[in-house]
N, C-alpha and C. Protein backbone atom coordinates (compact mmCIF):
# COMPACT_ATOMS: atom_id res chain seq x y z
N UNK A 1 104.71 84.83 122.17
CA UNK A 1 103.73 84.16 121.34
C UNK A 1 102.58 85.11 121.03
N UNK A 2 102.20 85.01 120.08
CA UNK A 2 100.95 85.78 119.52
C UNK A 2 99.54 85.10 119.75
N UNK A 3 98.31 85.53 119.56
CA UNK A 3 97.17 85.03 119.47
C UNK A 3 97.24 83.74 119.00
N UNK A 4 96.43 83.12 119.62
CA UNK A 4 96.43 81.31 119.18
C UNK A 4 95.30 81.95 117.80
N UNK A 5 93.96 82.39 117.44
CA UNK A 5 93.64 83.26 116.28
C UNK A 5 94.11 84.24 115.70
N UNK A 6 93.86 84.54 114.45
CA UNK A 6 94.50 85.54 113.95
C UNK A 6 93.53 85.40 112.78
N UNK A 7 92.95 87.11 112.63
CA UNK A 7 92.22 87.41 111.55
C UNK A 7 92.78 88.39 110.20
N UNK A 8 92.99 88.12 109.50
CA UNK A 8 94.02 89.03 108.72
C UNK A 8 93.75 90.07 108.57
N UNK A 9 92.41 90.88 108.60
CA UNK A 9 91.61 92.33 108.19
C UNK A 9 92.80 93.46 109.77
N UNK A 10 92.79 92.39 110.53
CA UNK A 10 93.39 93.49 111.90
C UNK A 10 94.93 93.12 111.96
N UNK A 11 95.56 92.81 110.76
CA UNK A 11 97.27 92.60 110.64
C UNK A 11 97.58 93.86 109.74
N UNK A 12 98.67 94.22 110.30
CA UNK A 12 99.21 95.75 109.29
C UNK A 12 100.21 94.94 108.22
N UNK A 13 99.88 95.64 106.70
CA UNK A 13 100.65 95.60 106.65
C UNK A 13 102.26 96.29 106.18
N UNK A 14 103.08 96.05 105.90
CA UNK A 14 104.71 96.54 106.07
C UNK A 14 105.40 96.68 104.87
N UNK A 15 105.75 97.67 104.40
CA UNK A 15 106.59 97.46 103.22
C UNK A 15 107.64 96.54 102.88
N UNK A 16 108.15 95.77 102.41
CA UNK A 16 109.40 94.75 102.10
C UNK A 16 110.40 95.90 101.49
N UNK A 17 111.64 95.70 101.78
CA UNK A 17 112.56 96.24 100.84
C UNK A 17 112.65 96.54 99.65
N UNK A 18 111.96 95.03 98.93
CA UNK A 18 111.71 94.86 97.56
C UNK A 18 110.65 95.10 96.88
N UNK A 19 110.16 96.12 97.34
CA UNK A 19 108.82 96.58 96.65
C UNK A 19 107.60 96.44 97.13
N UNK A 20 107.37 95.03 97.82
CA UNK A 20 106.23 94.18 98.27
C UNK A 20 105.65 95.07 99.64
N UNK A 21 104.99 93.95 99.88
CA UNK A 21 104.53 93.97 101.19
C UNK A 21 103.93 92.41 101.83
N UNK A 22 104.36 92.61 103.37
CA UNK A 22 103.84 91.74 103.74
C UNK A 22 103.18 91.99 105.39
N UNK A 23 102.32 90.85 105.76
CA UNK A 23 101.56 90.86 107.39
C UNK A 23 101.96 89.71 107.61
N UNK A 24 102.79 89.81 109.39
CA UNK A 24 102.79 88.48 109.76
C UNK A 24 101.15 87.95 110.70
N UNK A 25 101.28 86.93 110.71
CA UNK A 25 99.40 86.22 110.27
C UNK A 25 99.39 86.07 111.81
N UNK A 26 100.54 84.86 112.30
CA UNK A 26 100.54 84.16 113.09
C UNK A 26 102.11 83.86 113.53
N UNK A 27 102.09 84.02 114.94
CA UNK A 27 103.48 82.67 115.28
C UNK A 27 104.22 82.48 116.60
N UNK A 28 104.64 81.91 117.06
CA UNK A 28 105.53 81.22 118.18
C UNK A 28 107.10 80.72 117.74
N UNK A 29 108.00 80.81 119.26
CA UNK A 29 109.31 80.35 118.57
C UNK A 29 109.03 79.46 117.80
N UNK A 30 109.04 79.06 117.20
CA UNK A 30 109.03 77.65 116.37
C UNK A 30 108.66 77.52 115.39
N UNK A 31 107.24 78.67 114.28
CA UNK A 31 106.81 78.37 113.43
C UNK A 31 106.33 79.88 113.92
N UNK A 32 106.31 80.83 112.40
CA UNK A 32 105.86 81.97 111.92
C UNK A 32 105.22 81.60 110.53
N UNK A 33 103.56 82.29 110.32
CA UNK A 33 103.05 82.41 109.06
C UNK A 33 102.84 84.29 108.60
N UNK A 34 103.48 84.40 107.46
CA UNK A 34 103.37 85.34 107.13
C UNK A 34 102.78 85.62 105.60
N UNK A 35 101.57 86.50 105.09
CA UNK A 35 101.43 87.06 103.64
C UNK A 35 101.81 87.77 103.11
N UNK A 36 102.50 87.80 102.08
CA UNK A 36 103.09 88.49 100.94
C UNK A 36 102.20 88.79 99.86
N UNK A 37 102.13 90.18 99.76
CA UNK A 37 101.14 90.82 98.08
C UNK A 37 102.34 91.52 97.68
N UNK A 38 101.61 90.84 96.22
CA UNK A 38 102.92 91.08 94.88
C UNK A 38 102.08 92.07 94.14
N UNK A 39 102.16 93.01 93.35
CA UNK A 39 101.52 93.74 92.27
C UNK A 39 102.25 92.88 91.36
N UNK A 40 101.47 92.69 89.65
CA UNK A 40 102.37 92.36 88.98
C UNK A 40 103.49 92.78 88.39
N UNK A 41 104.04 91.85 88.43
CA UNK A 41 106.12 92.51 87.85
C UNK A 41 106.56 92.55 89.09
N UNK A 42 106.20 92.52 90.43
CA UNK A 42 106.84 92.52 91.70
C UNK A 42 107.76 91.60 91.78
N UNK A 43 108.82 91.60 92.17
CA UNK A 43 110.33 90.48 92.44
C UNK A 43 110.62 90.38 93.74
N UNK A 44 109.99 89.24 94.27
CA UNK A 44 111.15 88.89 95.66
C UNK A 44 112.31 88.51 95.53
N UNK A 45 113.49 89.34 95.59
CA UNK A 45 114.61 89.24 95.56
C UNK A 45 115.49 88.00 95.55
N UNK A 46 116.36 87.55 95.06
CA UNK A 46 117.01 86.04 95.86
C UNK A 46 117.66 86.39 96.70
N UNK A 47 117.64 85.68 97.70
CA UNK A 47 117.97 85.64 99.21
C UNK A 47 118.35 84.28 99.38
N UNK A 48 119.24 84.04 101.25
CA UNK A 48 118.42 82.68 101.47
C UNK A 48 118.57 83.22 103.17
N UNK A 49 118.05 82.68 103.79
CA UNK A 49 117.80 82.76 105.25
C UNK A 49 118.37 80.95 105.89
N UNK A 50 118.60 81.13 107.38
CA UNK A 50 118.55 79.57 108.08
C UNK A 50 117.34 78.99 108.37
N UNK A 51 116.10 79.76 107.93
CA UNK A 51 115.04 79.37 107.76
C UNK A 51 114.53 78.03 107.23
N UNK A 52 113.94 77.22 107.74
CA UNK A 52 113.21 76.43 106.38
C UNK A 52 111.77 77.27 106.51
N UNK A 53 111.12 77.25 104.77
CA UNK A 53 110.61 78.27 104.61
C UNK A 53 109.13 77.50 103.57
N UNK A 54 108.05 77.10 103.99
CA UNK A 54 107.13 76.57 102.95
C UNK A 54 106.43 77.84 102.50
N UNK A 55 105.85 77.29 100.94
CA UNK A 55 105.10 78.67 100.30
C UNK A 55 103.81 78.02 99.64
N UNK A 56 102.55 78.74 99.94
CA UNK A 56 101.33 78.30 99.41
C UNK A 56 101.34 79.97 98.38
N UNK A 57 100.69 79.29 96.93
CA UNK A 57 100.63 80.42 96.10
C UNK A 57 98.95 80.66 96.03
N UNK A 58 98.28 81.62 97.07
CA UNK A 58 97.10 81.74 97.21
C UNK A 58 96.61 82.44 96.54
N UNK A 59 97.09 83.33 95.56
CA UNK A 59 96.66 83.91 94.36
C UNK A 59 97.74 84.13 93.43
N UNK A 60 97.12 84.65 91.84
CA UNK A 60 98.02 84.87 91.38
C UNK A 60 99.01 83.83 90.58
N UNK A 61 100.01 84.10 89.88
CA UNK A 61 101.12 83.48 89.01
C UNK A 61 102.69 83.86 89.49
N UNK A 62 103.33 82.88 89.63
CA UNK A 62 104.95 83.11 89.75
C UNK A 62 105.72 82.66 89.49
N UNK A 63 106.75 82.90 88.97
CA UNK A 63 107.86 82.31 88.96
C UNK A 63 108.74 82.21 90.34
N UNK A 64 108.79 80.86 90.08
CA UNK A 64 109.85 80.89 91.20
C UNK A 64 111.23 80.16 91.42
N UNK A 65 111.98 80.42 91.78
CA UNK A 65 113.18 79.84 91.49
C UNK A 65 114.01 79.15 93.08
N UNK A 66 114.61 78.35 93.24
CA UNK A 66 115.21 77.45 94.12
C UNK A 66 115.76 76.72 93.81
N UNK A 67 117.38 77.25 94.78
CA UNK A 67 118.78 76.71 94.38
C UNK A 67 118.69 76.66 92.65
N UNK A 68 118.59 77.85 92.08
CA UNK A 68 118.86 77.74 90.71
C UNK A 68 117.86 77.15 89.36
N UNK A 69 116.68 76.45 90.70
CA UNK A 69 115.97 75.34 89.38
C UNK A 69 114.63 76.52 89.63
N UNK A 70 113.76 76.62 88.06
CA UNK A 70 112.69 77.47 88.23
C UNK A 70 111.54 76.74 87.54
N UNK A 71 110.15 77.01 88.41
CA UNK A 71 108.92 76.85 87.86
C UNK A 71 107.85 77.68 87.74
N UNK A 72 106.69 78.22 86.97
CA UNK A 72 105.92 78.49 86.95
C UNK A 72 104.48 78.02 88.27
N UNK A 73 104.25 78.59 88.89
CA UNK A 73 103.32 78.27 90.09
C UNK A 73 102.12 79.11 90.13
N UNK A 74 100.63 78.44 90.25
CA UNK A 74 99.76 79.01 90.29
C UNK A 74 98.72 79.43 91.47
N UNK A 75 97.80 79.89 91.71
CA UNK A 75 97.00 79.57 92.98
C UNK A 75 96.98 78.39 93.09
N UNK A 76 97.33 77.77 94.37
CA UNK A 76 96.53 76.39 94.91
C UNK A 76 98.03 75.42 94.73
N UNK A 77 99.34 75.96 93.84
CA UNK A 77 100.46 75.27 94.36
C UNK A 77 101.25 75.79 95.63
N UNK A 78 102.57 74.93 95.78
CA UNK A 78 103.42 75.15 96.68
C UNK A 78 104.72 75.05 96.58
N UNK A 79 105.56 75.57 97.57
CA UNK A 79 106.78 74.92 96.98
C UNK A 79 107.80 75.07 98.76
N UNK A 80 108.98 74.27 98.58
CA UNK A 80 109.45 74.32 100.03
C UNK A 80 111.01 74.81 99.95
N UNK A 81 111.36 75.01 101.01
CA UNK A 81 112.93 75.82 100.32
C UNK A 81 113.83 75.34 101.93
N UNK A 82 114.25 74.48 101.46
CA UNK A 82 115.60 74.42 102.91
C UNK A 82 116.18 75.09 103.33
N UNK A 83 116.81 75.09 104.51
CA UNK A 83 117.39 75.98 104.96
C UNK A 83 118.83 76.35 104.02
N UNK A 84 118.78 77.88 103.73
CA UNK A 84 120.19 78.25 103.21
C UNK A 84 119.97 78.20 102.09
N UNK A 85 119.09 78.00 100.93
CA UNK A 85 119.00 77.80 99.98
C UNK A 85 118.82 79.02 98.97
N UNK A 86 119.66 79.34 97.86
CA UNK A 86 118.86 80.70 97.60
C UNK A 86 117.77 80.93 96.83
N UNK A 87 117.05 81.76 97.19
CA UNK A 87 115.48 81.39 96.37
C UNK A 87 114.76 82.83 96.12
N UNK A 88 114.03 82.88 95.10
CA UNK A 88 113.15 84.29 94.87
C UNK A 88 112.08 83.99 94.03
N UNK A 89 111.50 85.29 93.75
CA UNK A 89 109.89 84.91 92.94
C UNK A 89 109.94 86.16 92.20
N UNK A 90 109.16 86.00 90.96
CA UNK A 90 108.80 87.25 90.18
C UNK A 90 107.23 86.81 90.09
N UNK A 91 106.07 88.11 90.29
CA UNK A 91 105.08 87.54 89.71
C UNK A 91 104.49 88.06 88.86
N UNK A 92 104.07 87.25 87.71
CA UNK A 92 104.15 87.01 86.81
C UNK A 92 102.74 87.38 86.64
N UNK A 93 101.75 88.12 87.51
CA UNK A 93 100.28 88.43 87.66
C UNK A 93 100.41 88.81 89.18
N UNK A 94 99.62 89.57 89.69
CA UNK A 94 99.76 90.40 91.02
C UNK A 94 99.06 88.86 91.82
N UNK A 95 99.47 88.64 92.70
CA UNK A 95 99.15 88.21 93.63
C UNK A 95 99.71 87.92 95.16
N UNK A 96 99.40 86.75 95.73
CA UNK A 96 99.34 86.77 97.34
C UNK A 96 100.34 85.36 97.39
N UNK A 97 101.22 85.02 98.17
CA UNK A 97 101.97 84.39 98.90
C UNK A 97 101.92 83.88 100.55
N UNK A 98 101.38 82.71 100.85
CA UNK A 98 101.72 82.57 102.68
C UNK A 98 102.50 81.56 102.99
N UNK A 99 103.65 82.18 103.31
CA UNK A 99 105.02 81.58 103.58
C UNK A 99 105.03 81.18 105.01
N UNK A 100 105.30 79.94 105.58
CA UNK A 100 106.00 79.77 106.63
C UNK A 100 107.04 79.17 106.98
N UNK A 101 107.61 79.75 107.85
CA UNK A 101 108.84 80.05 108.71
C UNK A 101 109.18 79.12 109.65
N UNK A 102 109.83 78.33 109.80
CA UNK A 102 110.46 77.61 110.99
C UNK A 102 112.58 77.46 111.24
N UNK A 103 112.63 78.16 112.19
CA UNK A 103 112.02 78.93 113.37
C UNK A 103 111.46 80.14 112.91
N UNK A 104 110.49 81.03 113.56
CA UNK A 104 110.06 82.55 113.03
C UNK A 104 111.09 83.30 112.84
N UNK A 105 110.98 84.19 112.05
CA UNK A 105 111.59 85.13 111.79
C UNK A 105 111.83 86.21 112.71
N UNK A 106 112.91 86.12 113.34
CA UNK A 106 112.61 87.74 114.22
C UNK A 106 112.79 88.77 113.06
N UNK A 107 113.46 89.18 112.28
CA UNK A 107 113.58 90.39 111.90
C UNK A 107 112.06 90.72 111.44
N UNK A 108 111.77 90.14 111.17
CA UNK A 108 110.16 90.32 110.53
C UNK A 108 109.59 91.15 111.70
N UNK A 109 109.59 90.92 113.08
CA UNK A 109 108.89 91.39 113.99
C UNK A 109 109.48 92.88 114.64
N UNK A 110 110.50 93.84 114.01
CA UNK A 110 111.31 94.36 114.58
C UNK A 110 110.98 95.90 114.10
C-alpha cells in the first residue's frame, strides 16, 4: 500500500508506450489512481485490460471511444469502461486524464 496522501508535485512521471505519460497518484490492492498528460494529437491506444477502469477528463478535449461507441469529452466529464472492454482516446487538445483502476494495476508499478 502506498501513502494514505499523495501530493502529485513528488510523483514521477513515466513514459507510456504510446507517446504519453503518466504518475500513479495513489493505491492499494483494490483501487489504483493514476494521471495521464496528453500533448495534443496524443492517442491512447485501444486496449482493454480485466480492469474496471473510471476516467475523469481534468483538462483538455477527447475523444473517446468504448466497445466501439465514441464521444467527444471535456474537462469536468467522465466516462467508465468494464472490464475487457476495448477502449482508447485521442486528444483532441493537450490535456490531463485521472483514471482509476480496480483492482490496481501491477504493471503500472514495475
Amino acid at each position: 500500500m502506498t501513502d494514505i496522501f499523495s501530493h502529485a508535485d513528488e510523483k514521477t512521471w513515466t513514459p507510456t508506450p504510446d507517446g504519453n505519460r503518466r504518475r500513479v497518484l495513489v493505491h492499494t490492492d483494490e483501487l489504483m489512481m493514476v494521471e495521464f498528460a496528453f500533448d495534443k494529437g496524443g492517442v491512447g491506444a485501444f486496449h482493454s485490460h480485466p480492469h474496471v477502469q473510471a476516467s475523469y477528463v481534468a483538462e483538455g478535449r477527447f475523444e473517446v471511444t468504448v466497445d466501439g461507441r465514441s464521444e467527444i469529452l471535456e474537462a469536468g466529464s467522465s466516462f467508465i469502461v468494464p472490464s475487457n472492454l476495448v477502449h482508447g482516446v485521442t486528444a483532441l487538445e493537450a490535456g490531463r486524464l485521472v483514471d482509476s483502476f480496480a483492482p490496481y494495476r501491477a504493471d503500472f508499478l514495475a
